[in-house]
N, C-alpha and C. Protein backbone atom coordinates (compact mmCIF):
# COMPACT_ATOMS: atom_id res chain seq x y z
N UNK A 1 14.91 -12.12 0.38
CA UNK A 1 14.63 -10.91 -0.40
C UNK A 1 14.70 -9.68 0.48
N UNK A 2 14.15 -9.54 1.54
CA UNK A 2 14.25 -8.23 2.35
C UNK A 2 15.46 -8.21 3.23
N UNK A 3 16.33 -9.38 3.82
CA UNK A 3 17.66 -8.85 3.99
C UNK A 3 18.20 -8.47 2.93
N UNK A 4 18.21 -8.57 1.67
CA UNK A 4 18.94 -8.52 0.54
C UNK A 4 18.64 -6.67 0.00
N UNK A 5 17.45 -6.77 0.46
CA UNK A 5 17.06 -5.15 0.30
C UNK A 5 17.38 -4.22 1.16
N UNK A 6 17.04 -4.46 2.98
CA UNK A 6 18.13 -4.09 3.94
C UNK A 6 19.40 -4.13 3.76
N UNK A 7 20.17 -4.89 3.34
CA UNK A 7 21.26 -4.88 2.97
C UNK A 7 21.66 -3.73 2.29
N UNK A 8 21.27 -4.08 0.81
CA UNK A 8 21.64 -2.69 0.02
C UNK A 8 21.09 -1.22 0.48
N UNK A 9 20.01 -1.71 1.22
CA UNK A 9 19.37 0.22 1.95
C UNK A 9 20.96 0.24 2.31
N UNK A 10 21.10 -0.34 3.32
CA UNK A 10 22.02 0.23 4.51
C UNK A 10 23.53 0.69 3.72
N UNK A 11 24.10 -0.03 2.59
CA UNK A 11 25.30 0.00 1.90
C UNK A 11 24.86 1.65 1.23
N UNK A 12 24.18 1.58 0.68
CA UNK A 12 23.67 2.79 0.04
C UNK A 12 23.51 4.09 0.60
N UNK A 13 22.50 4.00 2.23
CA UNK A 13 22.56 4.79 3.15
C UNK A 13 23.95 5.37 3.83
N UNK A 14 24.69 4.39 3.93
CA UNK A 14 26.18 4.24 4.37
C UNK A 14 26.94 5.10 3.56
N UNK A 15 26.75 5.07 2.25
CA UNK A 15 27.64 5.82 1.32
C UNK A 15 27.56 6.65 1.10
N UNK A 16 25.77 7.09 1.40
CA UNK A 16 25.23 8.42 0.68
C UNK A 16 25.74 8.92 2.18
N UNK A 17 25.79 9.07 3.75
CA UNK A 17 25.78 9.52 4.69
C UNK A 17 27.60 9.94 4.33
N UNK A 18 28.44 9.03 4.20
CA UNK A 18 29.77 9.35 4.25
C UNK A 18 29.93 10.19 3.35
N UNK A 19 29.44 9.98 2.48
CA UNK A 19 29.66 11.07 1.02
C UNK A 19 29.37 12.57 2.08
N UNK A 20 28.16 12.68 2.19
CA UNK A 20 27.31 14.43 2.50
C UNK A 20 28.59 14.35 4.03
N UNK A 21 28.75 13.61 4.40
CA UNK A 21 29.57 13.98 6.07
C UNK A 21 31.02 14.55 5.51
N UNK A 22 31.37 14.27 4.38
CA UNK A 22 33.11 14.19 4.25
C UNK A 22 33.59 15.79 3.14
N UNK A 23 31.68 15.71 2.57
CA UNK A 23 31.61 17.04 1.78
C UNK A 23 31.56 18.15 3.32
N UNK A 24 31.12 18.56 3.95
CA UNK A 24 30.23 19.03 5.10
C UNK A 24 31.64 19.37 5.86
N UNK A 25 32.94 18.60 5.59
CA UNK A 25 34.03 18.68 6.27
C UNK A 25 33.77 18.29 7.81
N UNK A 26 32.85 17.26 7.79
CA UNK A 26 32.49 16.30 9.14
C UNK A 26 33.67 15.43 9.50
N UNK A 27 33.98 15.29 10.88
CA UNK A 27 35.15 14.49 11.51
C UNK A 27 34.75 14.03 12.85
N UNK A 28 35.27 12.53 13.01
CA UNK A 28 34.98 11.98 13.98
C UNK A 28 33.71 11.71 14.29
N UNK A 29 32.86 12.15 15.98
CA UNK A 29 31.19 11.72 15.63
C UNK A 29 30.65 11.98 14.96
N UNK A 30 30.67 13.51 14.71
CA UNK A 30 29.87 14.08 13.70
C UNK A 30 29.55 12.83 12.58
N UNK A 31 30.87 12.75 11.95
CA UNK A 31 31.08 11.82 10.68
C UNK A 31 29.93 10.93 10.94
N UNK A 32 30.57 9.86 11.88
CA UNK A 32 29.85 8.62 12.68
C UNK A 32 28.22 9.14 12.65
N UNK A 33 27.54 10.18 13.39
CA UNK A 33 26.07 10.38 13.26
C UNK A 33 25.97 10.72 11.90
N UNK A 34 26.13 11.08 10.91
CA UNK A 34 25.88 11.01 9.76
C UNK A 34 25.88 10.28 8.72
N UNK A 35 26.84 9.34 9.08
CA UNK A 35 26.41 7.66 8.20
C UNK A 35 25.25 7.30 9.25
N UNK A 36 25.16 6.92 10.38
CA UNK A 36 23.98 6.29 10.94
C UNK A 36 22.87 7.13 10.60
N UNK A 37 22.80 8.23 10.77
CA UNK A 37 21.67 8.60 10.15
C UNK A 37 21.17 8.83 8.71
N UNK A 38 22.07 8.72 7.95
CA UNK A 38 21.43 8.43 6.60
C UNK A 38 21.45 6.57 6.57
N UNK A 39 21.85 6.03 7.53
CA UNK A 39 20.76 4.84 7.13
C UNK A 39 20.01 4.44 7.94
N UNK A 40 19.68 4.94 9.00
CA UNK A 40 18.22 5.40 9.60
C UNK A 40 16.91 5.31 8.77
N UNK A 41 17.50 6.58 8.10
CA UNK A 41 16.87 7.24 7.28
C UNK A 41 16.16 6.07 5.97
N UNK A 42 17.29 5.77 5.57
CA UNK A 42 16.98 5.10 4.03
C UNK A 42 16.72 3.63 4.68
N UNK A 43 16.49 3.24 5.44
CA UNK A 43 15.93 1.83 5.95
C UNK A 43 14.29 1.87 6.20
N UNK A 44 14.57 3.71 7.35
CA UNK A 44 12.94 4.10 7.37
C UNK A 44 12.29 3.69 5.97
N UNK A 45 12.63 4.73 5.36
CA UNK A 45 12.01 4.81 3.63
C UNK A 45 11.70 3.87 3.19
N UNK A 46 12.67 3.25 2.63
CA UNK A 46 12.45 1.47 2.16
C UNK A 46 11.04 1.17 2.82
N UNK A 47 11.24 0.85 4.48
CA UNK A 47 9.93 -0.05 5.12
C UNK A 47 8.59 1.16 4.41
N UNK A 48 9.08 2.17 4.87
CA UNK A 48 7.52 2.67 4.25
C UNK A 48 7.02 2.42 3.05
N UNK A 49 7.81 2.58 2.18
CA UNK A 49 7.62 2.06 0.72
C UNK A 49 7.27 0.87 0.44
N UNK A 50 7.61 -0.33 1.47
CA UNK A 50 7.30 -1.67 1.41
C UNK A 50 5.89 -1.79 1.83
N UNK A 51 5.32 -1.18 2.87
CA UNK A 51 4.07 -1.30 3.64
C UNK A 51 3.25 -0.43 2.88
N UNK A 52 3.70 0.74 2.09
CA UNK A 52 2.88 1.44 1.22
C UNK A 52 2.12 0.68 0.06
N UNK A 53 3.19 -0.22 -0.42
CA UNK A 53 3.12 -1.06 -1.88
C UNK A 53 2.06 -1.98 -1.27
N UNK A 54 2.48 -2.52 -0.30
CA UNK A 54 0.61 -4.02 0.54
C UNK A 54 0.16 -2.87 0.58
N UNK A 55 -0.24 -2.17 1.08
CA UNK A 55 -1.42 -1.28 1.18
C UNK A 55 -2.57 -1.14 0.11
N UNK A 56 -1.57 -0.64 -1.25
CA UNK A 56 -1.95 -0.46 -2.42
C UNK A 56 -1.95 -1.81 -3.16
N UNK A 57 -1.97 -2.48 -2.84
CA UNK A 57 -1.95 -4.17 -3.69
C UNK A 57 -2.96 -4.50 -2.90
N UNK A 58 -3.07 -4.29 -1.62
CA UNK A 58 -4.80 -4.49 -0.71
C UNK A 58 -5.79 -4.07 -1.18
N UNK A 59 -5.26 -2.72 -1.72
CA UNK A 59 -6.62 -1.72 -1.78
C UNK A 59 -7.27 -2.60 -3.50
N UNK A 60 -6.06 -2.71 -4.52
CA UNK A 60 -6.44 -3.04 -5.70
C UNK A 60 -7.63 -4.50 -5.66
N UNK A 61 -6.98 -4.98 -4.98
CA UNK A 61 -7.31 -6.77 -4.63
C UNK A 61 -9.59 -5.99 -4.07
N UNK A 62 -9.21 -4.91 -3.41
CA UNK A 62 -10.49 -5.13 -2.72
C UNK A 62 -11.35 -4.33 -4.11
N UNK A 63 -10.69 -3.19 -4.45
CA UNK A 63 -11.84 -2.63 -5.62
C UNK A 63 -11.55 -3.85 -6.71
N UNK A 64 -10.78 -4.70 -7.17
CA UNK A 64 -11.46 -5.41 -8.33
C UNK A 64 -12.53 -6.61 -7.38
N UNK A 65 -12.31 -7.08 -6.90
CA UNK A 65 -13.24 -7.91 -6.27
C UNK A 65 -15.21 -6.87 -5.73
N UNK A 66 -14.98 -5.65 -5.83
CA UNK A 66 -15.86 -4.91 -5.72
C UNK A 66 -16.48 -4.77 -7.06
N UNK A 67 -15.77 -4.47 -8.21
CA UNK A 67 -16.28 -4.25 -9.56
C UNK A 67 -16.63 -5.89 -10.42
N UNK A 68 -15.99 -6.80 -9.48
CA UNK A 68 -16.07 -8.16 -9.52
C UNK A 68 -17.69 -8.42 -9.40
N UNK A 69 -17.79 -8.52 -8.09
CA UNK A 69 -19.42 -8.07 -7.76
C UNK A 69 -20.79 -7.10 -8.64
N UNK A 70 -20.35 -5.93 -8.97
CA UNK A 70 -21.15 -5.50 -9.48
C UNK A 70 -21.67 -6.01 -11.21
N UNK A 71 -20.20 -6.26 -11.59
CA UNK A 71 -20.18 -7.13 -12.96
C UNK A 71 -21.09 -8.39 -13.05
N UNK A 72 -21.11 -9.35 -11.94
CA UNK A 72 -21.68 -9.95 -11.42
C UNK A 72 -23.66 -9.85 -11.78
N UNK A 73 -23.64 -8.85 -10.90
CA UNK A 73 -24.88 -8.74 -10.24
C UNK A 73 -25.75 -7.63 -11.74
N UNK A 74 -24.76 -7.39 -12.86
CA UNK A 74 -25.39 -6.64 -13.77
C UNK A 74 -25.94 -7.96 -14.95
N UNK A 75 -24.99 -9.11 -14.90
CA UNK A 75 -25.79 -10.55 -15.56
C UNK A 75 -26.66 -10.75 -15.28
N UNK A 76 -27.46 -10.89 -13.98
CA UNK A 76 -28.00 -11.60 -13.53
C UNK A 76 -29.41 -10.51 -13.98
């Protein structure tokens, strides 16, 4: 699943970088640093977005297990 998502970052990054380099009238490195860096870029993103999403699936997991508890402790 996450090469499969790396994958498409990078195809995507790749295209969106050649696209803005070829508008920009970019040639040669230029070109070249501008696909690598738009998938730099969009690989960064992705991982953050991936580590953002556990974060927030952590955080959920800990407040229901918190309201878990208090639900709990209002039976009793």
């Amino acid at each position: 699943m996450t090469t499969t998502l790396i994958i498409l970052v990078s195809l995507t990054g790749g295209v969106a970088g050649l696209i803005a380099g070829l508008k920009n009238d970019l040639s040669g490195v230029h070109l070249i640093f501008a696909v690598a860096g738009a998938i730099l870029g969009a690989v960064i993103l992705t991982y953050t977005a991936i580590l953002t999403l556990k974060v927030l699936v952590v955080a959920a997991i800990i407040v229901g297990i918190y309201y878990a508890v208090q639900w709990i402790r209002g039976l009793a």
